[in-house]
Each structure stands twice: as structure tokens, then as C-alpha cells.
PDB file of N, CA and C in Angstrom:
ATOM      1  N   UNK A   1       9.663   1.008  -5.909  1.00  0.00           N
ATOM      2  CA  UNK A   1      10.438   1.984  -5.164  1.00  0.00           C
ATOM      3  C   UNK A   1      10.308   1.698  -3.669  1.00  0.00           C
ATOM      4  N   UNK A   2      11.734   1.611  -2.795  1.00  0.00           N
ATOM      5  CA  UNK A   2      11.566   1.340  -1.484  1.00  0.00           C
ATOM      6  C   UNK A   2      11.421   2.779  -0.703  1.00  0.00           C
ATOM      7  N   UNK A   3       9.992   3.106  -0.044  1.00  0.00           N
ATOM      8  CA  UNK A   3       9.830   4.023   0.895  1.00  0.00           C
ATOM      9  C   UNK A   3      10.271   3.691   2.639  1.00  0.00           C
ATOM     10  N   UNK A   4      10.878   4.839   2.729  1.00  0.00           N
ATOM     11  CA  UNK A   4      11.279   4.630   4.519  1.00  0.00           C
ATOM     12  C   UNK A   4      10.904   5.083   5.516  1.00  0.00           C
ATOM     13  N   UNK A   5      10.421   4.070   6.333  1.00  0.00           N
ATOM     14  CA  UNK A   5       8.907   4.357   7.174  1.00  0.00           C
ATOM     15  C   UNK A   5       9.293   6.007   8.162  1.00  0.00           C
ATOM     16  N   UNK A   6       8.398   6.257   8.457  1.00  0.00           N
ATOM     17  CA  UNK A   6       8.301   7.468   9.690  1.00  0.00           C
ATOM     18  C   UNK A   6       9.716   7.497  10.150  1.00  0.00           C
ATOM     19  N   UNK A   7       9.314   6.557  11.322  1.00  0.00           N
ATOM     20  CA  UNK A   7      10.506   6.715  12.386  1.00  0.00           C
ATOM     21  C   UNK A   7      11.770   6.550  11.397  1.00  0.00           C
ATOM     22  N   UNK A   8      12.145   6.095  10.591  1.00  0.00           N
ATOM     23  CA  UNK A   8      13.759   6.148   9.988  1.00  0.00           C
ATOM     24  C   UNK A   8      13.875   7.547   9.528  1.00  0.00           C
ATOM     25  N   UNK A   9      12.917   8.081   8.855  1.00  0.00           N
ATOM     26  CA  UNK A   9      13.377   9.266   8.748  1.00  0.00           C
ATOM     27  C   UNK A   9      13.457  10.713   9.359  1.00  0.00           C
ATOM     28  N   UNK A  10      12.877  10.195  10.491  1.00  0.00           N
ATOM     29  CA  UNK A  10      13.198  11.365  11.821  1.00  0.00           C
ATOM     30  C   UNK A  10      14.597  10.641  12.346  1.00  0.00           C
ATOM     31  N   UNK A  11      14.632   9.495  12.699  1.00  0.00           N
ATOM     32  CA  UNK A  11      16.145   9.281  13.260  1.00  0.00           C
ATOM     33  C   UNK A  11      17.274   9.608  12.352  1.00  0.00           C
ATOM     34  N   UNK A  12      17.174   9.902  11.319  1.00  0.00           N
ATOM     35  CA  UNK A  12      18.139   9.719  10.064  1.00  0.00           C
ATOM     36  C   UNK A  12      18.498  11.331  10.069  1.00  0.00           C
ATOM     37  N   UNK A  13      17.079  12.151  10.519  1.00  0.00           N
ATOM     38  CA  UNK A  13      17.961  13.654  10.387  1.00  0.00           C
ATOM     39  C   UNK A  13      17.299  14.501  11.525  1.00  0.00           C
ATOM     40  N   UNK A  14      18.625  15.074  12.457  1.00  0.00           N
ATOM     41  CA  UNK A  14      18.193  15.699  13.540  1.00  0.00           C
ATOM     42  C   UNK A  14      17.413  16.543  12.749  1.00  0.00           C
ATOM     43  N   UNK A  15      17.900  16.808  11.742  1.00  0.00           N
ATOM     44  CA  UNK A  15      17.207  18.714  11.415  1.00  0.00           C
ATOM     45  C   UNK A  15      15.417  18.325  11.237  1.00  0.00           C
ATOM     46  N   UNK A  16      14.933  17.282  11.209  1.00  0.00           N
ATOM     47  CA  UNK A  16      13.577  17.344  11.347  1.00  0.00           C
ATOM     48  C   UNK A  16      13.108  17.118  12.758  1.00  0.00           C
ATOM     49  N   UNK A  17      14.006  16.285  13.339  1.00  0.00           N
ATOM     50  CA  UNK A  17      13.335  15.700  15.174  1.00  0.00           C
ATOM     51  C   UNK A  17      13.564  16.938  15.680  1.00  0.00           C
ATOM     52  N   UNK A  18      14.590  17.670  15.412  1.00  0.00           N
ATOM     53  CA  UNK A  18      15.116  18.670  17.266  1.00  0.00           C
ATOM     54  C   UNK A  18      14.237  19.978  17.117  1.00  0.00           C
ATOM     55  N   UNK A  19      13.602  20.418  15.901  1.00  0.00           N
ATOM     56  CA  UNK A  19      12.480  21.626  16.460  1.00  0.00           C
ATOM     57  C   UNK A  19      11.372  21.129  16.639  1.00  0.00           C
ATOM     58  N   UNK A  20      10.733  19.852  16.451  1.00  0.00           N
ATOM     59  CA  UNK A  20       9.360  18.940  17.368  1.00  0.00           C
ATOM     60  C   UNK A  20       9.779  18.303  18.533  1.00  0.00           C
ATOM     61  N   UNK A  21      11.001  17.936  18.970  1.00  0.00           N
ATOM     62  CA  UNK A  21      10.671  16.865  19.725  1.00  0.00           C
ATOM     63  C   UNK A  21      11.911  17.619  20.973  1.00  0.00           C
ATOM     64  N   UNK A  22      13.200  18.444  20.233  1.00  0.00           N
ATOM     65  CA  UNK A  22      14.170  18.416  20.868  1.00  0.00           C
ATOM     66  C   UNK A  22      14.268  18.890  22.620  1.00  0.00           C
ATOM     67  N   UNK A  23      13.002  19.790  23.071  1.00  0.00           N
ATOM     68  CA  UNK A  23      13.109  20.202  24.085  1.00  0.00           C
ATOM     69  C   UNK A  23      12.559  19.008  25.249  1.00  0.00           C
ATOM     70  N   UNK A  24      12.075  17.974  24.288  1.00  0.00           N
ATOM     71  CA  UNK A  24      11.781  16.769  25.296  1.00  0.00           C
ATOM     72  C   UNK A  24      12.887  15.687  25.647  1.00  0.00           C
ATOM     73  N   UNK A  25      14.031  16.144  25.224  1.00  0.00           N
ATOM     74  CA  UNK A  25      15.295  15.420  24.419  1.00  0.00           C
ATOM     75  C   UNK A  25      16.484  15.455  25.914  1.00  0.00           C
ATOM     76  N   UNK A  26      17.090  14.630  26.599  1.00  0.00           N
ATOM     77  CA  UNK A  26      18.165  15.437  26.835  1.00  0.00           C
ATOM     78  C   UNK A  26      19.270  15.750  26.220  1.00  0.00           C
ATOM     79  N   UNK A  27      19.898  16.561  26.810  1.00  0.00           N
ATOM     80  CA  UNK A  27      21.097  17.143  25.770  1.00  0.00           C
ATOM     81  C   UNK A  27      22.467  16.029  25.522  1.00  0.00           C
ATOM     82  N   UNK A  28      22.414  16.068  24.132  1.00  0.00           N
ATOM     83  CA  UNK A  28      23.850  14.382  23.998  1.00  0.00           C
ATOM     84  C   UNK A  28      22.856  13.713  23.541  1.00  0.00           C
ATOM     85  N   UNK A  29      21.721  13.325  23.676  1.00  0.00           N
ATOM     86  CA  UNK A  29      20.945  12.141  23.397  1.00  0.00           C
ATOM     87  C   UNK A  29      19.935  11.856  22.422  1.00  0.00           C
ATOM     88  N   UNK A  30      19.768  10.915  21.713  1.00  0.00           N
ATOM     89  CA  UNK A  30      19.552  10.708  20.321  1.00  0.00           C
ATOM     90  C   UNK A  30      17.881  10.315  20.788  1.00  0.00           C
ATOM     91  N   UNK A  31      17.030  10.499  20.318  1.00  0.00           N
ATOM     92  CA  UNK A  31      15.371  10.272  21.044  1.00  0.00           C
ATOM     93  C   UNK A  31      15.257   9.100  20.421  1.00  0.00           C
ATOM     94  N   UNK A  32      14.528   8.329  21.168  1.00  0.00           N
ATOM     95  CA  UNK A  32      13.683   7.252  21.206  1.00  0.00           C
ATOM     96  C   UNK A  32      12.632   6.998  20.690  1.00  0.00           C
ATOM     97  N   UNK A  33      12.183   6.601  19.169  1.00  0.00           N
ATOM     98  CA  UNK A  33      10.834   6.888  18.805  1.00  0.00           C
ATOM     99  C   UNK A  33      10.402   5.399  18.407  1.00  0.00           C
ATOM    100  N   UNK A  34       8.604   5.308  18.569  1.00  0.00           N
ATOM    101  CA  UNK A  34       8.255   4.510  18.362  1.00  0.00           C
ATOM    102  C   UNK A  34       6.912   4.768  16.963  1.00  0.00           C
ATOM    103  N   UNK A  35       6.723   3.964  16.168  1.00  0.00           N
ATOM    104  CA  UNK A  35       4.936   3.905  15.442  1.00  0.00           C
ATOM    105  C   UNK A  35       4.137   3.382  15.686  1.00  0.00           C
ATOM    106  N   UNK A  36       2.846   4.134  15.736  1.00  0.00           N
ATOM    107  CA  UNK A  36       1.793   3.618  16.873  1.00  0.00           C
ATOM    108  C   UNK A  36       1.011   3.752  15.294  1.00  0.00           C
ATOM    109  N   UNK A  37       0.344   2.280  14.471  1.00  0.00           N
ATOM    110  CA  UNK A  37      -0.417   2.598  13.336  1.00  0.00           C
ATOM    111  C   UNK A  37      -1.722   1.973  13.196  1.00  0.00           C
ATOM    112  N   UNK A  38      -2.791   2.253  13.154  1.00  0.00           N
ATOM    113  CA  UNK A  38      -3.979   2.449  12.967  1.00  0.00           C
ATOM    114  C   UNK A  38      -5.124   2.312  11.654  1.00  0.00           C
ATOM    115  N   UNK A  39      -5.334   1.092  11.018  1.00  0.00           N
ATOM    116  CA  UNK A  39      -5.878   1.245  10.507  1.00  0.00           C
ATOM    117  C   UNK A  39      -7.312   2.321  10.359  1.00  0.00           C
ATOM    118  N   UNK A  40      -6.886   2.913   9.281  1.00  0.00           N
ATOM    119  CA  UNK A  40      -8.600   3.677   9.022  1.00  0.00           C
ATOM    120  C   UNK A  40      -9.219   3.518   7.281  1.00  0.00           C
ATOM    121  N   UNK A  41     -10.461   3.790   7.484  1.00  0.00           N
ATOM    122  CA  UNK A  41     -11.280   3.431   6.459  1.00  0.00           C
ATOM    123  C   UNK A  41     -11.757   4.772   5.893  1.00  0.00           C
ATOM    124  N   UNK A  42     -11.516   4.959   4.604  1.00  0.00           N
ATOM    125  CA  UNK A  42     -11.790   6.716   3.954  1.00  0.00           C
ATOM    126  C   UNK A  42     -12.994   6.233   2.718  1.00  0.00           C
ATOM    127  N   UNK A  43     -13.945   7.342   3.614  1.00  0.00           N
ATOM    128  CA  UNK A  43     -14.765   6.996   3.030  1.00  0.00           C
ATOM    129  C   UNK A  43     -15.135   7.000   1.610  1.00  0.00           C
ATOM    130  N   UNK A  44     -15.853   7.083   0.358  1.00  0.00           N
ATOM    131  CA  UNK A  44     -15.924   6.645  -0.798  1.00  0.00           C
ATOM    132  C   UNK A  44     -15.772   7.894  -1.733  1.00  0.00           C
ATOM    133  N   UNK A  45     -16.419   9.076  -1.070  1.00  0.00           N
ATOM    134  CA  UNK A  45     -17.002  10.045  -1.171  1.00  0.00           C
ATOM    135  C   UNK A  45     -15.988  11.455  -0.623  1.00  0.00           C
ATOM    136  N   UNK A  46     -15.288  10.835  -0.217  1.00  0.00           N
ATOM    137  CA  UNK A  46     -14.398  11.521   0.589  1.00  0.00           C
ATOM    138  C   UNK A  46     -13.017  12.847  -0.860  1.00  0.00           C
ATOM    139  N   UNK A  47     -12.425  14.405   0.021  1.00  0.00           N
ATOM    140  CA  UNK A  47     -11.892  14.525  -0.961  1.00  0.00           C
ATOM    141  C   UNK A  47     -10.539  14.320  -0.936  1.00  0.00           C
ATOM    142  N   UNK A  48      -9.791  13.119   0.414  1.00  0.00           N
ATOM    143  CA  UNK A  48      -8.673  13.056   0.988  1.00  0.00           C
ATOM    144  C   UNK A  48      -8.135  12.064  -0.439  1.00  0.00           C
ATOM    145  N   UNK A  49      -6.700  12.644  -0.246  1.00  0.00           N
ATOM    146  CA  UNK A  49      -6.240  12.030  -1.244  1.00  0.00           C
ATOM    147  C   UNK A  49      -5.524  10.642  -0.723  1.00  0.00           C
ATOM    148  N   UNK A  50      -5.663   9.418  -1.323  1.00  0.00           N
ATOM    149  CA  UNK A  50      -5.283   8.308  -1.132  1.00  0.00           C
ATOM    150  C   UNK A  50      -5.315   7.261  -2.209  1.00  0.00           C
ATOM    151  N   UNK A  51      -4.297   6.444  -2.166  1.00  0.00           N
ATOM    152  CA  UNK A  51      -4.279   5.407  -3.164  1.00  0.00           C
ATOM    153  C   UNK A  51      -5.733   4.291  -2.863  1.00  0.00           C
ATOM    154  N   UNK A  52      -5.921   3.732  -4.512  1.00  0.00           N
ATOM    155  CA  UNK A  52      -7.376   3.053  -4.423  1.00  0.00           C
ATOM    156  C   UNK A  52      -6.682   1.826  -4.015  1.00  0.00           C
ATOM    157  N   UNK A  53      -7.968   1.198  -3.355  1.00  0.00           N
ATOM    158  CA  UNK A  53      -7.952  -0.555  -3.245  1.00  0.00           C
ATOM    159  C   UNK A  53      -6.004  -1.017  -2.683  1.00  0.00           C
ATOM    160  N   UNK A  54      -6.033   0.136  -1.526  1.00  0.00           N
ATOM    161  CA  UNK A  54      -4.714  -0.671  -0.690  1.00  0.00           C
ATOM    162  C   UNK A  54      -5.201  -0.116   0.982  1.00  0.00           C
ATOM    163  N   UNK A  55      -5.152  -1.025   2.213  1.00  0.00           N
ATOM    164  CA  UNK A  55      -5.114  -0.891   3.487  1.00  0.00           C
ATOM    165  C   UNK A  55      -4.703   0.262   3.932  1.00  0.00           C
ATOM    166  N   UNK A  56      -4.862   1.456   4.285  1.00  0.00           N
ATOM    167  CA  UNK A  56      -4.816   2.291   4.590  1.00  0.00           C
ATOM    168  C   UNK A  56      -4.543   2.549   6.387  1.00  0.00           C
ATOM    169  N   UNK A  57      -3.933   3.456   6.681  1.00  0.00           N
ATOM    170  CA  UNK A  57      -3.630   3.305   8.028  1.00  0.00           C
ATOM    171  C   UNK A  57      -2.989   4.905   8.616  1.00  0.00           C
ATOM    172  N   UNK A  58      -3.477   5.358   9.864  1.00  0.00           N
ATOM    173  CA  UNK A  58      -2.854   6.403  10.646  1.00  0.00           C
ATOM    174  C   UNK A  58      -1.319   5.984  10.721  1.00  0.00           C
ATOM    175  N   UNK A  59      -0.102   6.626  10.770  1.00  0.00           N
ATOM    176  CA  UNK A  59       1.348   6.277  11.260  1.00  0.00           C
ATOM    177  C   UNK A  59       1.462   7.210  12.075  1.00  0.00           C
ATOM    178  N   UNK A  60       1.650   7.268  13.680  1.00  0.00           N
ATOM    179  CA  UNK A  60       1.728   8.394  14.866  1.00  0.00           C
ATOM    180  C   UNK A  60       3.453   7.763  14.917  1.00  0.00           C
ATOM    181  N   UNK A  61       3.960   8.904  14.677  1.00  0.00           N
ATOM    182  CA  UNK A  61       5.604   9.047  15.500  1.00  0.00           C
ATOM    183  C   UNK A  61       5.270   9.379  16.603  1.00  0.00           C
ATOM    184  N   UNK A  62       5.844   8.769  17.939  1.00  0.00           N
ATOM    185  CA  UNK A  62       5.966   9.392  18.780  1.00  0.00           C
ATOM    186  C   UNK A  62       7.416   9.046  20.043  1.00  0.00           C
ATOM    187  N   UNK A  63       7.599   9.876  20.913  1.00  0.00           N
ATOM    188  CA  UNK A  63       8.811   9.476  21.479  1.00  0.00           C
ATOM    189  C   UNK A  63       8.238   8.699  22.550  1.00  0.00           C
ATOM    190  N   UNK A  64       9.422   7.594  22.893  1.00  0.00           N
ATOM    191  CA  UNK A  64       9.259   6.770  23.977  1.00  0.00           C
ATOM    192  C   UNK A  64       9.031   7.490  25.285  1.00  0.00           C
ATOM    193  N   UNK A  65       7.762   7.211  26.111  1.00  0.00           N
ATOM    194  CA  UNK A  65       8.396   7.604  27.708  1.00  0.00           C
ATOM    195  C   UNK A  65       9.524   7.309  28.602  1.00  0.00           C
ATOM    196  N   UNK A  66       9.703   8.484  28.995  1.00  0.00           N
ATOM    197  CA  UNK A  66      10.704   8.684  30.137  1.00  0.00           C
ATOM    198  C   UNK A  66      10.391   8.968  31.341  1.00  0.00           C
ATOM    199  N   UNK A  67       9.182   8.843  31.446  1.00  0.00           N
ATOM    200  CA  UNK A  67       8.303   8.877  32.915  1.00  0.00           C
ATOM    201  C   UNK A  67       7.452  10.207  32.798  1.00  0.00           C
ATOM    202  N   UNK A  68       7.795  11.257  31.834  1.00  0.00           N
ATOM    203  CA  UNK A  68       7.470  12.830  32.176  1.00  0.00           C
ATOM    204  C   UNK A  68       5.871  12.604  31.439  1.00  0.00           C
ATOM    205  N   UNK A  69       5.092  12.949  32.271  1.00  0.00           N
ATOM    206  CA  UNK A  69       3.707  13.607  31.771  1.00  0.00           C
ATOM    207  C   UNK A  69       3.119  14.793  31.740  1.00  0.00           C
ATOM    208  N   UNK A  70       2.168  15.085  30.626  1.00  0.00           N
ATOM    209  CA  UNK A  70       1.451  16.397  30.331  1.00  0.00           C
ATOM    210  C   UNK A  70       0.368  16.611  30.964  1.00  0.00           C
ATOM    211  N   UNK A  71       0.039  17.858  31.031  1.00  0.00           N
ATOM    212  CA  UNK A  71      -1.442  18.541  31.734  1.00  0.00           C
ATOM    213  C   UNK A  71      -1.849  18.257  30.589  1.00  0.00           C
ATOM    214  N   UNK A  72      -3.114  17.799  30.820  1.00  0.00           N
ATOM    215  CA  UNK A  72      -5.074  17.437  29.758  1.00  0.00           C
ATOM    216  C   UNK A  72      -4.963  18.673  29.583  1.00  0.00           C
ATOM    217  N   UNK A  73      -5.070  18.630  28.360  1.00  0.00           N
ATOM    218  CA  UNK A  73      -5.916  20.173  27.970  1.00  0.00           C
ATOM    219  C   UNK A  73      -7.314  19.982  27.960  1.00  0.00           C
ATOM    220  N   UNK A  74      -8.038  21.038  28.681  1.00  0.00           N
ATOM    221  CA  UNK A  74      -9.370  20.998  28.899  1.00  0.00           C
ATOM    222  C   UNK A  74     -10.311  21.459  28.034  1.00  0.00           C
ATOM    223  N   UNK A  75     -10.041  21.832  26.726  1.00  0.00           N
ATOM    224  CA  UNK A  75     -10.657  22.045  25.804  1.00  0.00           C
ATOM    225  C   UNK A  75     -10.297  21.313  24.318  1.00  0.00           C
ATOM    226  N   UNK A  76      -9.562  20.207  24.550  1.00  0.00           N
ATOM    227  CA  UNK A  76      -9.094  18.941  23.810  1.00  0.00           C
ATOM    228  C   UNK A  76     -10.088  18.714  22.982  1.00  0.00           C
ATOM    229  N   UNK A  77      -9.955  18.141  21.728  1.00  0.00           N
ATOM    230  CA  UNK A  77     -10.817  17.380  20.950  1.00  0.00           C
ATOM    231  C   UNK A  77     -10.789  16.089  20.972  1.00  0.00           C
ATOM    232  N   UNK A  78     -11.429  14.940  20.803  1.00  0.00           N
ATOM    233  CA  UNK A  78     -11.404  13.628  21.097  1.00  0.00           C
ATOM    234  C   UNK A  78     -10.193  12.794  20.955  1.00  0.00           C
ATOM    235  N   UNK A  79      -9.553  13.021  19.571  1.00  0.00           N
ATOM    236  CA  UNK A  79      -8.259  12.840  18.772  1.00  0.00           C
ATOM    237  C   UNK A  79      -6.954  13.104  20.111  1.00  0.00           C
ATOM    238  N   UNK A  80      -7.572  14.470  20.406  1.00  0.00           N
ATOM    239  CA  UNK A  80      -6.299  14.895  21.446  1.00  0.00           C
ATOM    240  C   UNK A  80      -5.814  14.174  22.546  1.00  0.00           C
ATOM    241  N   UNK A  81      -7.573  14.322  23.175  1.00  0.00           N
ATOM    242  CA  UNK A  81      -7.578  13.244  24.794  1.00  0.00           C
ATOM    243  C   UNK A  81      -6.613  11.412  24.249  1.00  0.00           C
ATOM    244  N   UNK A  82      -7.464  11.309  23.261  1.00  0.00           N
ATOM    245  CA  UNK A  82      -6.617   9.812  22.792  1.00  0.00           C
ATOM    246  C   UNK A  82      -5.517   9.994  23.109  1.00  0.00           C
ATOM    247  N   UNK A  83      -4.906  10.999  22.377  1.00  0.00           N
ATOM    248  CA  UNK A  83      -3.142  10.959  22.366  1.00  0.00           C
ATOM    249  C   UNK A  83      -2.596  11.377  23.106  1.00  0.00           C
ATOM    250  N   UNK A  84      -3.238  11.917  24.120  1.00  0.00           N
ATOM    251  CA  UNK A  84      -2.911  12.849  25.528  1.00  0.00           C
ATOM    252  C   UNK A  84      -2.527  11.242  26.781  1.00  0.00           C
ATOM    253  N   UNK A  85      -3.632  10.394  26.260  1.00  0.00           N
ATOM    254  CA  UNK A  85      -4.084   9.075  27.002  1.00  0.00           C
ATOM    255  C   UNK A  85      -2.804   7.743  26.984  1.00  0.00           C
ATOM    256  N   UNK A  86      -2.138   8.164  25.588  1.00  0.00           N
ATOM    257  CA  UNK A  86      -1.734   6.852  24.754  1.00  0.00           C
ATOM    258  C   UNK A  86      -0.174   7.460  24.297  1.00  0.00           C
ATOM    259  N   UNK A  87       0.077   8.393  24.505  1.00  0.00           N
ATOM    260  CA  UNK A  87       1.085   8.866  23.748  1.00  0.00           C
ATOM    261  C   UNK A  87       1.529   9.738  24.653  1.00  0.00           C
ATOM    262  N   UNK A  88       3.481  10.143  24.673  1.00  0.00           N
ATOM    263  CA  UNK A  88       4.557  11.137  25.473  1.00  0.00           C
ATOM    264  C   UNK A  88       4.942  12.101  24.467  1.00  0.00           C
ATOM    265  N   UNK A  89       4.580  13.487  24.294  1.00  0.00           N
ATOM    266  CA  UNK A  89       5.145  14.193  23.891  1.00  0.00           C
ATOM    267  C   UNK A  89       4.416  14.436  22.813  1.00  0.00           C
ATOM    268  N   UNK A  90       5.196  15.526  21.666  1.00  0.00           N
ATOM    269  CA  UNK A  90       3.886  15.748  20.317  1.00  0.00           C
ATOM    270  C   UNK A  90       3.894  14.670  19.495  1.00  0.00           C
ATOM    271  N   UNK A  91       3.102  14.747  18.807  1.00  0.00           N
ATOM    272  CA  UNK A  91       3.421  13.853  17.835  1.00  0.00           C
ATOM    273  C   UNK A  91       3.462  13.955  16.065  1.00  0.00           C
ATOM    274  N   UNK A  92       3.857  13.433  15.331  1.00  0.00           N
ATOM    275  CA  UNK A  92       4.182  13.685  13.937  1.00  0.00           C
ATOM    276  C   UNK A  92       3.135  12.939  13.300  1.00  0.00           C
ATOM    277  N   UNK A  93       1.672  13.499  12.720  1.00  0.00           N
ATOM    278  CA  UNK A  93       0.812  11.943  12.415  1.00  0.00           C
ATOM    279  C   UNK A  93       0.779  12.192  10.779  1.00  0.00           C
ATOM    280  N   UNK A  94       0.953  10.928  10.299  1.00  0.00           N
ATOM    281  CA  UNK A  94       0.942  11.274   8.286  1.00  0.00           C
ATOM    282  C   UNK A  94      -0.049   9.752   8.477  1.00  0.00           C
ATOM    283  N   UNK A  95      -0.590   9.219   7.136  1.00  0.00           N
ATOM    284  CA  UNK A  95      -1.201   8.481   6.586  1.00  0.00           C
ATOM    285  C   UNK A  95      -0.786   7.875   5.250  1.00  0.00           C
ATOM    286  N   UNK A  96      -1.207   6.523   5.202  1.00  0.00           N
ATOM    287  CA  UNK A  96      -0.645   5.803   4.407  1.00  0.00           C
ATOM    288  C   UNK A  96      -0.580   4.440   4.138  1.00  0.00           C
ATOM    289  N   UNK A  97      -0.271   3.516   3.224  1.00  0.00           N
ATOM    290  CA  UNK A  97      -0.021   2.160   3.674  1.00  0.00           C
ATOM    291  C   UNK A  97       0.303   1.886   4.465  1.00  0.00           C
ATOM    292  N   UNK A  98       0.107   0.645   4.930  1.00  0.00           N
ATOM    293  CA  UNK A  98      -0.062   0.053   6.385  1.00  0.00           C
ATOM    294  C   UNK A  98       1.061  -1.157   5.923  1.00  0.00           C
ATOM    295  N   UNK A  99       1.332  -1.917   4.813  1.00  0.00           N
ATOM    296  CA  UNK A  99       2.687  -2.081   4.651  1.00  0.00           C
ATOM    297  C   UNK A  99       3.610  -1.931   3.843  1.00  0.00           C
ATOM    298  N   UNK A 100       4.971  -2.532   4.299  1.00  0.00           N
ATOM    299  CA  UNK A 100       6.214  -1.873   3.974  1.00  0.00           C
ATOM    300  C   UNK A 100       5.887  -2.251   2.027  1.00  0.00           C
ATOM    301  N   UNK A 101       6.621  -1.578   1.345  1.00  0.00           N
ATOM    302  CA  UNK A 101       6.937  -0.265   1.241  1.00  0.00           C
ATOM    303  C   UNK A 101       6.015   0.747   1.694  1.00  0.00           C
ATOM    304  N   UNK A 102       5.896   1.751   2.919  1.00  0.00           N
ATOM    305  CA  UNK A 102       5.347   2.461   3.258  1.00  0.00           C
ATOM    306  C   UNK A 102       4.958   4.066   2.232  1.00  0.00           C
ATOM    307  N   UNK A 103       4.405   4.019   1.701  1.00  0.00           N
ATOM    308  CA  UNK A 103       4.166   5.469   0.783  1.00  0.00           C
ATOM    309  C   UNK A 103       3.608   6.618   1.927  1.00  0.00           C
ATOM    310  N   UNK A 104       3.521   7.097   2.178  1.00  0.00           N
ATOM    311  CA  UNK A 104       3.398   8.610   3.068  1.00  0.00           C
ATOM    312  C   UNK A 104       2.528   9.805   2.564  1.00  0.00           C
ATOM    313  N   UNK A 105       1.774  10.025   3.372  1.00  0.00           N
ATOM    314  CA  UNK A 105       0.717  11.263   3.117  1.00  0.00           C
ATOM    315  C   UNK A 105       0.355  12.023   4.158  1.00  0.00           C
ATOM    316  N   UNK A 106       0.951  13.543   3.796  1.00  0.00           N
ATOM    317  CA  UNK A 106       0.665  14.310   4.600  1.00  0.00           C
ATOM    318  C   UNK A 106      -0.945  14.677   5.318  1.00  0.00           C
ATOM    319  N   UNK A 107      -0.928  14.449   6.748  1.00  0.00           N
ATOM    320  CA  UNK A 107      -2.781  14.491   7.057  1.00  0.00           C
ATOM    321  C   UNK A 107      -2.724  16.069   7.680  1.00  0.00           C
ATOM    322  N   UNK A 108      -3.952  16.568   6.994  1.00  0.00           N
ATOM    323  CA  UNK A 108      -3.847  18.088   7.489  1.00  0.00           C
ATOM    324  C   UNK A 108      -4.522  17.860   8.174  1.00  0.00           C
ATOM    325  N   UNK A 109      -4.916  19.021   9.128  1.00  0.00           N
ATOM    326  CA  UNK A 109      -5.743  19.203  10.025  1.00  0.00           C
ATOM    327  C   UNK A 109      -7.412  19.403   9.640  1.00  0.00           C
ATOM    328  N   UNK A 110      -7.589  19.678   8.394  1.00  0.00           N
ATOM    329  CA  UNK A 110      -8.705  20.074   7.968  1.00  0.00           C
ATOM    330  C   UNK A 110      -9.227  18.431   7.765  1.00  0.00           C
ATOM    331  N   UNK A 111      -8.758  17.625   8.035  1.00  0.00           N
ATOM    332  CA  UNK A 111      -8.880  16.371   7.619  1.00  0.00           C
ATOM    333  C   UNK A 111      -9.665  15.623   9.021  1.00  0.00           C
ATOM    334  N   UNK A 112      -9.526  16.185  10.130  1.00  0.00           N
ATOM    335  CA  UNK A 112     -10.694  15.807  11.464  1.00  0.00           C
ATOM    336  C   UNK A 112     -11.883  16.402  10.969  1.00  0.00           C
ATOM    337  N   UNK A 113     -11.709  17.360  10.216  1.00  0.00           N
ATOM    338  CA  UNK A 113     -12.862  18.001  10.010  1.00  0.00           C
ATOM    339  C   UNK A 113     -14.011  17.343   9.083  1.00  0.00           C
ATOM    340  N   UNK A 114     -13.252  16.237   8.031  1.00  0.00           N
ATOM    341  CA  UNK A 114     -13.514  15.852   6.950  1.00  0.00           C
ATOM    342  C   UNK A 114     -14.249  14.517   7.761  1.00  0.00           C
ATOM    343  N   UNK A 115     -13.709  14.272   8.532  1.00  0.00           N
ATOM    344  CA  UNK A 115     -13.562  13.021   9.037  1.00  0.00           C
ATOM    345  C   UNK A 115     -13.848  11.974   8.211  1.00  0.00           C
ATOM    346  N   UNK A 116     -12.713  11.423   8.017  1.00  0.00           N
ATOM    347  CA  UNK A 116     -11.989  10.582   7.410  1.00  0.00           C
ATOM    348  C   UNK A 116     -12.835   9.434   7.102  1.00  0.00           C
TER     349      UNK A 116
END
């Protein structure tokens, strides 16, 4: 089965980009996104759900800069400052194979907690 990575399927339907991304958007204009992916290693023991014995990897959607930057939040968690550092705007982060066919997994938040 062919899966379609991140970014195709935010470009493919406004109705998921324009309530995350649209107020960073100008108006008429189709956003610019890039994948920023990351291998990570889950540990053995772990209760995150993931396929066995395949490369595993962070997938960050995020939109291209347009020059505009954010205030640090000063009570950031490490994860944040990274993406505060490295990244324009919010971002959409799932997990998953690292290659194409890309399979997709939703990463909750309880999942920094787990650390991965």
C-alpha cells in the first residue's frame, strides 16, 4: 500500500492546513511546507506503539520562512526551545518510517513524557 508523506497531505487539503497554519498564511496564497525528519530510537520496553524491526523517525511539518519570528517562550520545554530555534510557525509532528512508503503515527503529547 502506497502511503502519502506529511507534507502532501496538508497541501492536498486546505481543510487541514488553514486552522494550524492559516493565520501565518497570506490571503490568496497556498503555504509553503517543508519535512524536517529525525531519526529516533524507542526504547524496548517502551508502551508507544510502533512497527518492529523498521527505522523509525520524527516527521515535523513545518512552514517555510518568510522572515517573521516568534517570542521564546520562557517556560519552554527542551523539545520547544529546539523548534522555537529550528523551525517558523507551529508545527504538525507524527512518527513513523523514515522511508517512502511512509506509514504515519499519531505522537501524543504524553509521549515526551514517556520519552521515547
Amino acid at each position: 500500500m502506497q502511503y502519502p508523506s506529511l507534507k502532501n497531505i496538508f497541501q492536498a487539503k486546505e481543510s487541514l492546513w488553514k486552522p494550524i497554519f492559516g493565520q501565518y498564511v497570506a490571503p490568496g496564497k497556498q503555504p509553503l511546507f517543508s519535512i524536517f525528519r529525525k531519526k529516533i530510537t524507542i526504547k524496548d520496553n517502551s508502551k508507544i506503539d510502533h512497527p518492529e524491526e523498521e527505522e523509525i523517525g520524527l516527521h515535523i511539518l513545518f512552514l517555510k520562512c518568510d522572515g517573521n519570528r516568534f517570542q521564546r517562550n520562557a517556560f519552554a520545554n527542551q523539545l520547544e526551545v529546539y523548534c522555537s530555534t529550528y523551525f517558523y510557525g507551529p508545527l504538525v509532528i507524527v512518527y513513523g518510517q523514515n522511508s517512502p512508503p511512509y506509514k504515519l503515527y499519531s505522537f501524543k503529547t504524553n509521549y515526551l513524557v514517556d520519552r521515547i
